[in-house]
Protein backbone atom coordinates (compact mmCIF):
# COMPACT_ATOMS: atom_id res chain seq x y z
CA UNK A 1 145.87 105.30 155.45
CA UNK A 2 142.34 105.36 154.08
CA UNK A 3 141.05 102.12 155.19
CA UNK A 4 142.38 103.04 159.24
CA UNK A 5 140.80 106.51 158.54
CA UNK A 6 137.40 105.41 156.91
CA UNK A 7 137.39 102.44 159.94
CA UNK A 8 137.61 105.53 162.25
CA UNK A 9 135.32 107.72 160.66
CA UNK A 10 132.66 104.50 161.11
CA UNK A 11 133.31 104.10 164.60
CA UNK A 12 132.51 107.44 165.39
CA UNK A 13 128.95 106.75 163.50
CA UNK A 14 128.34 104.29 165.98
CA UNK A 15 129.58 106.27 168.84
CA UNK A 16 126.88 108.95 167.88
CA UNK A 17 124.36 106.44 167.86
CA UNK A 18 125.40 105.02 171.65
CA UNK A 19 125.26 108.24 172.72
CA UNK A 20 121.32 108.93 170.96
CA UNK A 21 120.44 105.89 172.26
CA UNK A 22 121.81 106.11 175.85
CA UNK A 23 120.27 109.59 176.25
CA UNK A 24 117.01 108.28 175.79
CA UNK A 25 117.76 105.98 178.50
CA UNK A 26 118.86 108.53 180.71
CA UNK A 27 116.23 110.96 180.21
CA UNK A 28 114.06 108.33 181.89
CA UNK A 29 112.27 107.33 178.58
CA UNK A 30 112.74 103.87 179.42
CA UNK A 31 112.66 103.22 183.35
CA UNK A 32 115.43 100.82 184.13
CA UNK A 33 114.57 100.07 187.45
CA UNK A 34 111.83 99.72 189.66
CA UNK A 35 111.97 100.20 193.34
CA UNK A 36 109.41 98.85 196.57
CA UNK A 37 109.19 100.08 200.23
CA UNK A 38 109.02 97.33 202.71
CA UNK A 39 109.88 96.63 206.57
CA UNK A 40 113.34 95.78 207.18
CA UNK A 41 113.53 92.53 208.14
CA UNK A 42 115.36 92.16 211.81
CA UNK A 43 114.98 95.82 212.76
CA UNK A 44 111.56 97.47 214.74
CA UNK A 45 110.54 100.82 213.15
CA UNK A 46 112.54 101.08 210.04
CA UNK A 47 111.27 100.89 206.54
CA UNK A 48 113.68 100.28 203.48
CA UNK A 49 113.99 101.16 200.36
CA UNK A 50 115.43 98.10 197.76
CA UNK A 51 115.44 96.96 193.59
CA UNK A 52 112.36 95.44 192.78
CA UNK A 53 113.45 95.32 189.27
CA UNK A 54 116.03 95.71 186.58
CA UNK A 55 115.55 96.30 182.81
CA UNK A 56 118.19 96.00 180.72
CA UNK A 57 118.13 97.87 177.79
CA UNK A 58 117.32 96.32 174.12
CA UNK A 59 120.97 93.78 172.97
CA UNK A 60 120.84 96.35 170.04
CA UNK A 61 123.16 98.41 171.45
CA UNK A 62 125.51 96.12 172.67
CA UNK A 63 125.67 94.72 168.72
CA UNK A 64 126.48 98.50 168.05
CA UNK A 65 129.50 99.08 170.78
CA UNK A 66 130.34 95.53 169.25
CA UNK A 67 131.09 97.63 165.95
CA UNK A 68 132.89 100.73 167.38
CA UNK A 69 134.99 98.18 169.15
CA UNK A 70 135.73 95.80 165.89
CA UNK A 71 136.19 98.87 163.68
CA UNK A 72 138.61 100.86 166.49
CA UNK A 73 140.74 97.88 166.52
CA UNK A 74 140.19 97.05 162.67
CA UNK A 75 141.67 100.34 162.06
CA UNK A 76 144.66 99.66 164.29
CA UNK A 77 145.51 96.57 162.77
CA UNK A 78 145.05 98.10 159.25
CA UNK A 79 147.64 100.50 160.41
CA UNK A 80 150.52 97.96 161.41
CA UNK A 81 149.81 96.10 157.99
CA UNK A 82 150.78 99.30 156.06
CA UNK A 83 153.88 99.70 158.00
CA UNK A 84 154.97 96.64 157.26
CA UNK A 85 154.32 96.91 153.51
CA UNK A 86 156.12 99.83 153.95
CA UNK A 87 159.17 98.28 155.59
CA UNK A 88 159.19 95.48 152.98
CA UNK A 89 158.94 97.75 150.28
CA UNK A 90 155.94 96.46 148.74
CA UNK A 91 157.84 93.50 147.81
CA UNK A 92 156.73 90.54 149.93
CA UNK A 93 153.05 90.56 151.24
CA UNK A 94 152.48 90.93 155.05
CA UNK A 95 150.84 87.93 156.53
CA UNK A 96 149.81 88.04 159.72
CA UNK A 97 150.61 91.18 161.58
CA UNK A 98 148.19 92.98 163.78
CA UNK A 99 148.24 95.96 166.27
CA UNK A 100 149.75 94.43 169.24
CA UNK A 101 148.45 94.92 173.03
CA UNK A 102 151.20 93.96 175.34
CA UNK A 103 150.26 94.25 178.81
CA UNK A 104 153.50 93.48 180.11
CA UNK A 105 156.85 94.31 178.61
CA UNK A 106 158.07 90.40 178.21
CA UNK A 107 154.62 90.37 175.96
CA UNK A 108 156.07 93.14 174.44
CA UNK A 109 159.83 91.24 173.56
CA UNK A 110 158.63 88.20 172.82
CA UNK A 111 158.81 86.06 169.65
CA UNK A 112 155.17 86.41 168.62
CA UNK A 113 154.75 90.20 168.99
CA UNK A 114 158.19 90.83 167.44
CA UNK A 115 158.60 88.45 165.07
CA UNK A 116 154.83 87.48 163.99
CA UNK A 117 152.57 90.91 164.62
CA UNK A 118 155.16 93.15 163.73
CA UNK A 119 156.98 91.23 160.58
CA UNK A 120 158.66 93.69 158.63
CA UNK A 121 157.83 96.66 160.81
CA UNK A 122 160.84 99.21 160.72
CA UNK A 123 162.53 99.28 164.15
CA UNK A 124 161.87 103.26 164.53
CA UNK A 125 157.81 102.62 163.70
CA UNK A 126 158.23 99.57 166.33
CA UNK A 127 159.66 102.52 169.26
CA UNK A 128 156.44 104.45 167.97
CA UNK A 129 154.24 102.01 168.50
CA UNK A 130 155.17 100.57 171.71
CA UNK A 131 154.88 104.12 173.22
CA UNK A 132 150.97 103.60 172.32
CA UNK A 133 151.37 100.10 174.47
CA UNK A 134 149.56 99.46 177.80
CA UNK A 135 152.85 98.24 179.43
CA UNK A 136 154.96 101.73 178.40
CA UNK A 137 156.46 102.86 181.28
CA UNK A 138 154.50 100.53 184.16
CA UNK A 139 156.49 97.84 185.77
CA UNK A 140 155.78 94.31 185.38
CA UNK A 141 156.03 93.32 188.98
CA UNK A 142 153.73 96.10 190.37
CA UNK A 143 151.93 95.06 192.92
CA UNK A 144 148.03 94.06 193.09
CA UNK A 145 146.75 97.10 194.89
CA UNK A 146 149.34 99.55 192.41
CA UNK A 147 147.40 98.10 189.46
CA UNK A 148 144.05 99.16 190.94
CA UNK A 149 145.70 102.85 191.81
CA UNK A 150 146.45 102.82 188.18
CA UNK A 151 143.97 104.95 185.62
CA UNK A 152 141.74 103.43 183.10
CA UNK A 153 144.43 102.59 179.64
CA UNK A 154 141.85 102.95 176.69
CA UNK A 155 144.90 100.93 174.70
CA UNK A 156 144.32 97.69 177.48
CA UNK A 157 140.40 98.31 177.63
CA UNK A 158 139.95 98.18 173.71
CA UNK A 159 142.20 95.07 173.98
CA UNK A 160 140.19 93.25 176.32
CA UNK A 161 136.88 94.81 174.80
CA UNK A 162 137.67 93.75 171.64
CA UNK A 163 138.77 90.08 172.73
CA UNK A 164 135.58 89.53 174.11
CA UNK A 165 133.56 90.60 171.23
CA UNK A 166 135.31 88.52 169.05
CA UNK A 167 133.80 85.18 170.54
CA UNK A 168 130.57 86.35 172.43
CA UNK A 169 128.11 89.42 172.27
CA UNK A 170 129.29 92.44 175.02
CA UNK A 171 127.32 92.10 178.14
CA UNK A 172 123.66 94.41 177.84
CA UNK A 173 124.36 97.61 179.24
CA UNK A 174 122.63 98.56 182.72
CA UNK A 175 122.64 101.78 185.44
CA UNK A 176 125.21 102.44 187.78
CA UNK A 177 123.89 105.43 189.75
CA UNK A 178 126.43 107.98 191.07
CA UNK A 179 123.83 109.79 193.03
CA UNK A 180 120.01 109.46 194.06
CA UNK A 181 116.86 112.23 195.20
CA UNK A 182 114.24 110.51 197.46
CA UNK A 183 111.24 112.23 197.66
CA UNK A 184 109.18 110.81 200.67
CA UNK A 185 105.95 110.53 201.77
CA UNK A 186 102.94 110.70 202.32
CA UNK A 187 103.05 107.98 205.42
CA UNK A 188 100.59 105.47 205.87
CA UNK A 189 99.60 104.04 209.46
CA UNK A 190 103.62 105.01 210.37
CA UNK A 191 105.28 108.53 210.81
CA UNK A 192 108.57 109.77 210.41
CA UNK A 193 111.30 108.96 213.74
CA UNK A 194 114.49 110.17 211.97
CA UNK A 195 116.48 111.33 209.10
CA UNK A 196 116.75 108.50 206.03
CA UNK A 197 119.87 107.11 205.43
CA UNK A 198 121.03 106.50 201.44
CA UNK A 199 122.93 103.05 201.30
CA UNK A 200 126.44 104.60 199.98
CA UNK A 201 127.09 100.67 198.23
CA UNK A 202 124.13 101.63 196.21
CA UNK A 203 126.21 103.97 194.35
CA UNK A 204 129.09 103.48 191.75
CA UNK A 205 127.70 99.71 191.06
CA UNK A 206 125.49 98.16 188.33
CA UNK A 207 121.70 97.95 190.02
CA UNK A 208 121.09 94.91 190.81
CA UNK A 209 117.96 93.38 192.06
CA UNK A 210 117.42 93.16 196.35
CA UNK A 211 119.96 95.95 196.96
CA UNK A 212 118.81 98.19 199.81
CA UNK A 213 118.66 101.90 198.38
CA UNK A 214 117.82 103.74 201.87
CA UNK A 215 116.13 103.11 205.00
CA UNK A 216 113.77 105.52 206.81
CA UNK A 217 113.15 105.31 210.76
CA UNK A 218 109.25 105.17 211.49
CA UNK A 219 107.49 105.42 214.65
CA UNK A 220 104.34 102.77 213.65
CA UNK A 221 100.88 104.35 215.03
CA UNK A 222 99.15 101.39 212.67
CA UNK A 223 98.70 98.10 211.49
CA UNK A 224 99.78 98.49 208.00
CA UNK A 225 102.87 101.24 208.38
CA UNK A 226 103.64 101.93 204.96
CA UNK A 227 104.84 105.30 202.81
CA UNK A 228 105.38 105.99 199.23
CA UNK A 229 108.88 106.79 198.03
CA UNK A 230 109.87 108.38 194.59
CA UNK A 231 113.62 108.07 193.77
CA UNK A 232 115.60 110.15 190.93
CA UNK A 233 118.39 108.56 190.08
CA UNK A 234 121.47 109.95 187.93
CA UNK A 235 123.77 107.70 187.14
CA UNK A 236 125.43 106.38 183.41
CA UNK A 237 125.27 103.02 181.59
CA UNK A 238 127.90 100.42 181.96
CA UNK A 239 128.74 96.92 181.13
CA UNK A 240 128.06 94.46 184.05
CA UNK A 241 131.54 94.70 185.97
CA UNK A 242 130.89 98.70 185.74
CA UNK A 243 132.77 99.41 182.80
CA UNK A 244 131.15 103.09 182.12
CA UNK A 245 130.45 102.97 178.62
CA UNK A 246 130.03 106.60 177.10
CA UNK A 247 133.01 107.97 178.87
CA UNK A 248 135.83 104.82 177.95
CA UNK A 249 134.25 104.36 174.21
CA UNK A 250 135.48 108.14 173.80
CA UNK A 251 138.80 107.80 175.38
CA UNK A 252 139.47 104.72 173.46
CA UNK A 253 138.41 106.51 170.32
CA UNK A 254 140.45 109.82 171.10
CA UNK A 255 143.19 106.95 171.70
CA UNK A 256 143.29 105.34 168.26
CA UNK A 257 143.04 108.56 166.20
CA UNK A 258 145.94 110.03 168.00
CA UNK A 259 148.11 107.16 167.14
CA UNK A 260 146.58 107.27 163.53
CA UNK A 261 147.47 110.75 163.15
CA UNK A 262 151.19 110.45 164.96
CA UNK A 263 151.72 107.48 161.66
CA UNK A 264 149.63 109.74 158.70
CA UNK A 265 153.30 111.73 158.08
CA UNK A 266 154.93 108.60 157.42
CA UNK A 267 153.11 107.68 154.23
CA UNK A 268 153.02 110.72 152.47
CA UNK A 269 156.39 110.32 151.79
CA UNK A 270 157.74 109.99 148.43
CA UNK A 271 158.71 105.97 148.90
CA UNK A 272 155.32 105.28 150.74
CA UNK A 273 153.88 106.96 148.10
CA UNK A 274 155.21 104.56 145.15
CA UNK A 275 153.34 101.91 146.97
CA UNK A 276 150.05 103.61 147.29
CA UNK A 277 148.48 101.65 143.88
CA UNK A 278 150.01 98.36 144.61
CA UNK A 279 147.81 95.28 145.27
CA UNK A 280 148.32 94.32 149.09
CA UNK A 281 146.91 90.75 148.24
CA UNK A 282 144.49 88.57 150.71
CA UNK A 283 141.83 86.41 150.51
CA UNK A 284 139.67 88.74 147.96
CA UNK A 285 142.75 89.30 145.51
CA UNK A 286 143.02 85.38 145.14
CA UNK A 287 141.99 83.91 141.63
CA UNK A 288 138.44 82.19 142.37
CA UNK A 289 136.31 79.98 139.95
CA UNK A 290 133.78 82.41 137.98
CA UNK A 291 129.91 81.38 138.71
CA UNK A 292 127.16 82.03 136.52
CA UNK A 293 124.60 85.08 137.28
CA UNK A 294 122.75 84.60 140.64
CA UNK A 295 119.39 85.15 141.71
CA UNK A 296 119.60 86.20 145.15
CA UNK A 297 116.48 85.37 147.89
CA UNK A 298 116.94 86.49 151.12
CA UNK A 299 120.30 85.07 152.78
CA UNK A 300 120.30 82.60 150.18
CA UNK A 301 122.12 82.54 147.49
CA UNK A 302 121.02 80.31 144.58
CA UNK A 303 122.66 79.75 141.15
CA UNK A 304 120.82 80.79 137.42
CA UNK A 305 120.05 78.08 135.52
CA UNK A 306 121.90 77.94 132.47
CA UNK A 307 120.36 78.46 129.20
C-alpha cells in the first residue's frame, strides 16, 4: 500500500497549496472582478449595477488541481492493481486493471469492468469496492429531476474530473459569489427614490461579464445622474459550470483515503505479506538496451561521445 499512500500523502501537498493560493484570492489580493454603474437601459430613473470585468486567476493552479486529481485517482488505481496481485497470488502479472467508476449498475456488470478492470480481483474485495461506486444503491432509471435532488458523489466527480484532465487542462478557476455588501453613494446630479434591489441570479453562478449586480431607483435633479458604488463580495472559486473547488477537492480526498484505509487490513496479512518484495513488472522492469553516459542540456538529452 505505499505507492496509494505516498500518492495520497502528495495530493494533500497540492491541496494545501489550492487552498494558500485561493486565500490570497479571496482576501481580495487579486481583484477578480470589476464592476460600473450605468443607466438601465429601457427604464426612467433607475441606475444599475453590472460586470465590467472578469480576471481569471493565473492557469497555475488549475495545473496544480490537475495533480491532486491525477494523484487521487493514481492512488485508486494503484490500489485495485494490488488486489489483484493479491488474488493471483503474485503469480501472473496484472495488466490492465484500474479503479472502476460505474455510474450505473449495468456499467458496473459488464464485461469490461468485471472482466478487464477488475482481472483477478477476489469476489469479496469486488463487494468492497463497489460499495465505494457512484451507482451503490441509486437506481438506474431515476428520473432527470431525482438526479439533480441527488448530493454531490466525490467518487463520480473525481471520475469525471479526472477524465477531463487526462486530455485537456481543467477550466481556470473564477468567483461564484454567495453573497454581496453595496456600499452606495455619494450621488451625482441624481438622488436616491427607493431601496436597491440585489439581482438574486447574481449569486451561486460563476461572474460573468454584463450581469446586472443591483439596481438603485434615482430621482434625476441633473444632466449627468451618476453615483459611486463599492461592492464586497464573498463568494468561493469554482470551475466554469460552478463546480466549487475547495469544498469537493476535500470531499473527494476524505473519499479516497477512506477507501484506502477500509483495504490497508487486507495486506498485512501473512499471504499479502509474502508478496510484498516481489517485482510487479511494467514498462520500467522491461530489459532495455544500455546507453552510454549522457550529458544532459535542458530538456534535451544528448549522448557522450565515446572515447
Amino acid at each position: 500500500m505505499a505507492g496509494c499512500q505516498e500518492k495520497l500523502w502528495r495530493a494533500h501537498e497540492h491541496f494545501d497549496v489550492l487552498q494558500e493560493e485561493i486565500a490570497r484570492l479571496q482576501t481580495g489580493e487579486v481583484q477578480l472582478a470589476t464592476f460600473r454603474t450605468e443607466r438601465k437601459p429601457d427604464t426612467p430613473g433607475t441606475l444599475q449595477t453590472v460586470v465590467a470585468s472578469v480576471t481569471e486567476p493565473d492557469l497555475r493552479l488549475a495545473t496544480v488541481l490537475g495533480d491532486m486529481i491525477h494523484n487521487l485517482r493514481s492512488s485508486l488505481d494503484n490500489l485495485v492493481f494490488e488486489l489483484a496481485f493479491l488474488g493471483m497470488r503474485g503469480q501472473k502479472i496484472p495488466k490492465r486493471t484500474a479503479f472502476p467508476s460505474s455510474l450505473t449498475r449495468k456499467d458496473w456488470h459488464s464485461a469490461r469492468v468485471q472482466k478487464v478492470l477488475l482481472e483477478g480481483v477476489l469476489q469479496k474485495h469486488r463487494a468492497l469496492l463497489y460499495q465505494a461506486q457512484p451507482c451503490y444503491r441509486k437506481r438506474d432509471s431515476a428520473s432527470d429531476r431525482a438526479r439533480r435532488r441527488r448530493k454531490r458523489n466525490p467518487a463520480a466527480d473525481l471520475h469525471h474530473l479526472w477524465n477531463e484532465d487526462k486530455h485537456r487542462m481543467v477550466l481556470p478557476f473564477v468567483l461564484t459569489p454567495f453573497q454581496v455588501e453595496p456600499t452606495i453613494g455619494p450621488f451625482h446630479h441624481c438622488r436616491p427614490d427607493g431601496e436597491p434591489t440585489i439581482n438574486i441570479d447574481f449569486l451561486g453562478k460563476p461572474v460573468e461579464v454584463g450581469t446586472e449586480v443591483l439596481t438603485i431607483p434615482v430621482r434625476v435633479i441633473g444632466d449627468e445622474p451618476r453615483m459611486t458604488v463599492r461592492l464586497k463580495t464573498d463568494g468561493e472559486i469554482s470551475l466554469r459550470n460552478g463546480f466549487p473547488v475547495l469544498d469537493a477537492m476535500m470531499n473527494i480526498g476524505n473519499y479516497v483515503r477512506a477507501i484506502i484505509a477500509r483495504f490497508e487490513p487486507i495486506f498485512d496479512t501473512p499471504q499479502a505479506r509474502r508478496l510484498w518484495g516481489l517485482p510487479r513488472g511494467g514498462w520500467v522492469e522491461r530489459q532495455r538496451p544500455v546507453l552510454g553516459p549522457t550529458i544532459r542540456q535542458g530538456w534535451r538529452i544528448t549522448e557522450a561521445p565515446r572515447s
